[in-house]
N, C-alpha and C. Protein backbone atom coordinates (compact mmCIF):
# COMPACT_ATOMS: atom_id res chain seq x y z
N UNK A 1 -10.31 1.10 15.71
CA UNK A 1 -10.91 0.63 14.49
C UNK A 1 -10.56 -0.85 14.34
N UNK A 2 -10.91 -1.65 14.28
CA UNK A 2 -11.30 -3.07 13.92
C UNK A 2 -11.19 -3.23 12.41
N UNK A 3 -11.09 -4.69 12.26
CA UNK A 3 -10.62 -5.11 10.89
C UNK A 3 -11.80 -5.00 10.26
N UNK A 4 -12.75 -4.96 10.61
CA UNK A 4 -14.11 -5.01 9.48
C UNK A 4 -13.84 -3.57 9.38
N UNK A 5 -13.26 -2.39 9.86
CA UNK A 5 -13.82 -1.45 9.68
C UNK A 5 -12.52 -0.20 8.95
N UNK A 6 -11.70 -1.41 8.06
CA UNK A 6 -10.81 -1.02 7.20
C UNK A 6 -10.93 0.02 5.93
N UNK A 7 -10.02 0.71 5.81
CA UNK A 7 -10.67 1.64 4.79
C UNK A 7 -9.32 0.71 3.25
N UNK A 8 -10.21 0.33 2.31
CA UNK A 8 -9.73 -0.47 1.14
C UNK A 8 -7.90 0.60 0.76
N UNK A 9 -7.39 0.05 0.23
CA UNK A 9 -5.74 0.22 -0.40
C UNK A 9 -6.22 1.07 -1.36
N UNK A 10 -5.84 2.58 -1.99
CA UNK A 10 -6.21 2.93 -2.76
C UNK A 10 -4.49 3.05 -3.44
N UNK A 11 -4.58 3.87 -4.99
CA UNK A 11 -3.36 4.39 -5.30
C UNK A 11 -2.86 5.40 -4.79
N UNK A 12 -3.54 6.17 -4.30
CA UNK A 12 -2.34 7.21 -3.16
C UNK A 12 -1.86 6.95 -2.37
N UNK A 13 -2.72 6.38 -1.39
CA UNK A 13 -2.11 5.56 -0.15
C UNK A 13 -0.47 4.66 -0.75
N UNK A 14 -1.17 4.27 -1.85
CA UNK A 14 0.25 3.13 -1.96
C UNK A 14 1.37 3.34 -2.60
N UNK A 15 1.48 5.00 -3.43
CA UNK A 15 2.53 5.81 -3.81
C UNK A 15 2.92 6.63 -2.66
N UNK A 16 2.34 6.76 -1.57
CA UNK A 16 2.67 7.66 -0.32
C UNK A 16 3.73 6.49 -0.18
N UNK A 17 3.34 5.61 0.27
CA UNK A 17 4.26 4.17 1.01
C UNK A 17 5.70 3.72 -0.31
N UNK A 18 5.42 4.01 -1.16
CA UNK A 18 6.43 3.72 -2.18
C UNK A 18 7.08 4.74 -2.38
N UNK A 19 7.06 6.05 -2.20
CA UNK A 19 8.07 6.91 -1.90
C UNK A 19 8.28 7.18 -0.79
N UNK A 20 7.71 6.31 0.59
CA UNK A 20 8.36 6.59 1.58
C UNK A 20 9.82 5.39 1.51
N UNK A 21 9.26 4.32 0.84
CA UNK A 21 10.11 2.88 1.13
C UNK A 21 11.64 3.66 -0.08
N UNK A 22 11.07 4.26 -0.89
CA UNK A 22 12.16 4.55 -1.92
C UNK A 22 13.11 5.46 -0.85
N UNK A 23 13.07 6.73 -0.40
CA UNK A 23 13.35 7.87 0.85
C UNK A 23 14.47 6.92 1.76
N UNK A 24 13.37 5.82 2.12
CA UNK A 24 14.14 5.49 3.10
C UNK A 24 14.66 3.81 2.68
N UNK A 25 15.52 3.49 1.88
CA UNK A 25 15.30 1.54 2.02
C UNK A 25 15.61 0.84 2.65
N UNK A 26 16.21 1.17 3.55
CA UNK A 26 16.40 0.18 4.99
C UNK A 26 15.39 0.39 6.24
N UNK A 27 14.23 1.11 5.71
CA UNK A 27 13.37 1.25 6.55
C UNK A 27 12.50 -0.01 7.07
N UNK A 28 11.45 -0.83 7.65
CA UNK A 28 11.04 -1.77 7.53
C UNK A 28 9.81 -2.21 6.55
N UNK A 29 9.12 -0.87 5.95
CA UNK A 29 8.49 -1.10 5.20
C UNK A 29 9.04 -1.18 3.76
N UNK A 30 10.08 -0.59 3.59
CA UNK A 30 11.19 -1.06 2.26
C UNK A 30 11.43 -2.56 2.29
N UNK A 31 12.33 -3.19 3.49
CA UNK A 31 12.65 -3.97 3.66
C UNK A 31 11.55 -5.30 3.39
N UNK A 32 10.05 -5.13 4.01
CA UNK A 32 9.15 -5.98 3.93
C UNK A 32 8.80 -6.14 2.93
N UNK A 33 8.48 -5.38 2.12
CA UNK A 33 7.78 -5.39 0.81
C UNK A 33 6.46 -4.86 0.79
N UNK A 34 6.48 -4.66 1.44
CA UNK A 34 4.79 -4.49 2.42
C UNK A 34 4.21 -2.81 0.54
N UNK A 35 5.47 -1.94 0.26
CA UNK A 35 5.04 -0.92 -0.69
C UNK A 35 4.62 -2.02 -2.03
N UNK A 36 5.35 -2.88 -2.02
CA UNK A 36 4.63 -4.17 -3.59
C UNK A 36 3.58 -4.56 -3.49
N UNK A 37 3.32 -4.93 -2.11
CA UNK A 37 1.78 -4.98 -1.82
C UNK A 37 0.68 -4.10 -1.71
N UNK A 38 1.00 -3.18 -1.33
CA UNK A 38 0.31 -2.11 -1.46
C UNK A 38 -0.60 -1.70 -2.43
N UNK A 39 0.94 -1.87 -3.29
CA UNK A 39 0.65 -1.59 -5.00
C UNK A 39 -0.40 -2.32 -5.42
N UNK A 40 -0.21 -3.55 -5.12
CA UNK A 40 -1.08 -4.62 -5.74
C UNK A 40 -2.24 -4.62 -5.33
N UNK A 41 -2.55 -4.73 -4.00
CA UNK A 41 -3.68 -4.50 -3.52
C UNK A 41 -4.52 -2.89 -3.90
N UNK A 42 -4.30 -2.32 -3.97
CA UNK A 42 -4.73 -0.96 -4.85
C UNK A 42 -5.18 -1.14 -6.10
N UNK A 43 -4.33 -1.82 -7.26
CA UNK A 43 -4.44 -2.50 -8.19
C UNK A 43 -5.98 -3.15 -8.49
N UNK A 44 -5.85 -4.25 -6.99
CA UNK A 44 -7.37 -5.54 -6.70
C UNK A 44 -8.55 -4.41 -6.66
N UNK A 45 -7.75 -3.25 -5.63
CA UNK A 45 -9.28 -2.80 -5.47
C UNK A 45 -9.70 -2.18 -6.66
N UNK A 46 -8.89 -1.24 -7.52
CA UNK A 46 -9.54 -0.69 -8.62
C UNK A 46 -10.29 -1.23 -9.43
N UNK A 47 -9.71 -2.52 -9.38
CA UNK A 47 -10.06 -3.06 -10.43
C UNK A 47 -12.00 -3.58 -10.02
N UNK A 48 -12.09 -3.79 -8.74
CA UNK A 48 -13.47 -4.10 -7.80
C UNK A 48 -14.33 -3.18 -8.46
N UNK A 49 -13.61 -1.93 -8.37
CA UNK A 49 -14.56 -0.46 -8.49
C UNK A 49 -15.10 -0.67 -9.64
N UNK A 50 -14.83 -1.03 -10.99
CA UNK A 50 -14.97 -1.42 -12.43
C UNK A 50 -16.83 -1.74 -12.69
């Protein structure tokens, strides 16, 4: 799958990743931040859907 052919950040996806980063916090996706983004980007898209 290719970058055009991304499926958008939703809010599950990005509470899956935020209780994985919580589970684990020295994991690398804890560590990155990469679950804040997530969040946020989930956030962008909902807000698209509007």
């Amino acid at each position: 799958m290719g970058r055009g052919d991304s499926t958008p950040m939703d809010h599950e996806a990005a509470d899956r990743m935020s209780a994985a980063a919580e589970r684990e916090p020295d994991s690398a996706t804890a560590q990155s931040g990469f679950d804040d983004r997530a969040q946020h980007a989930a956030d962008r898209n909902e807000a698209d859907d509007d």
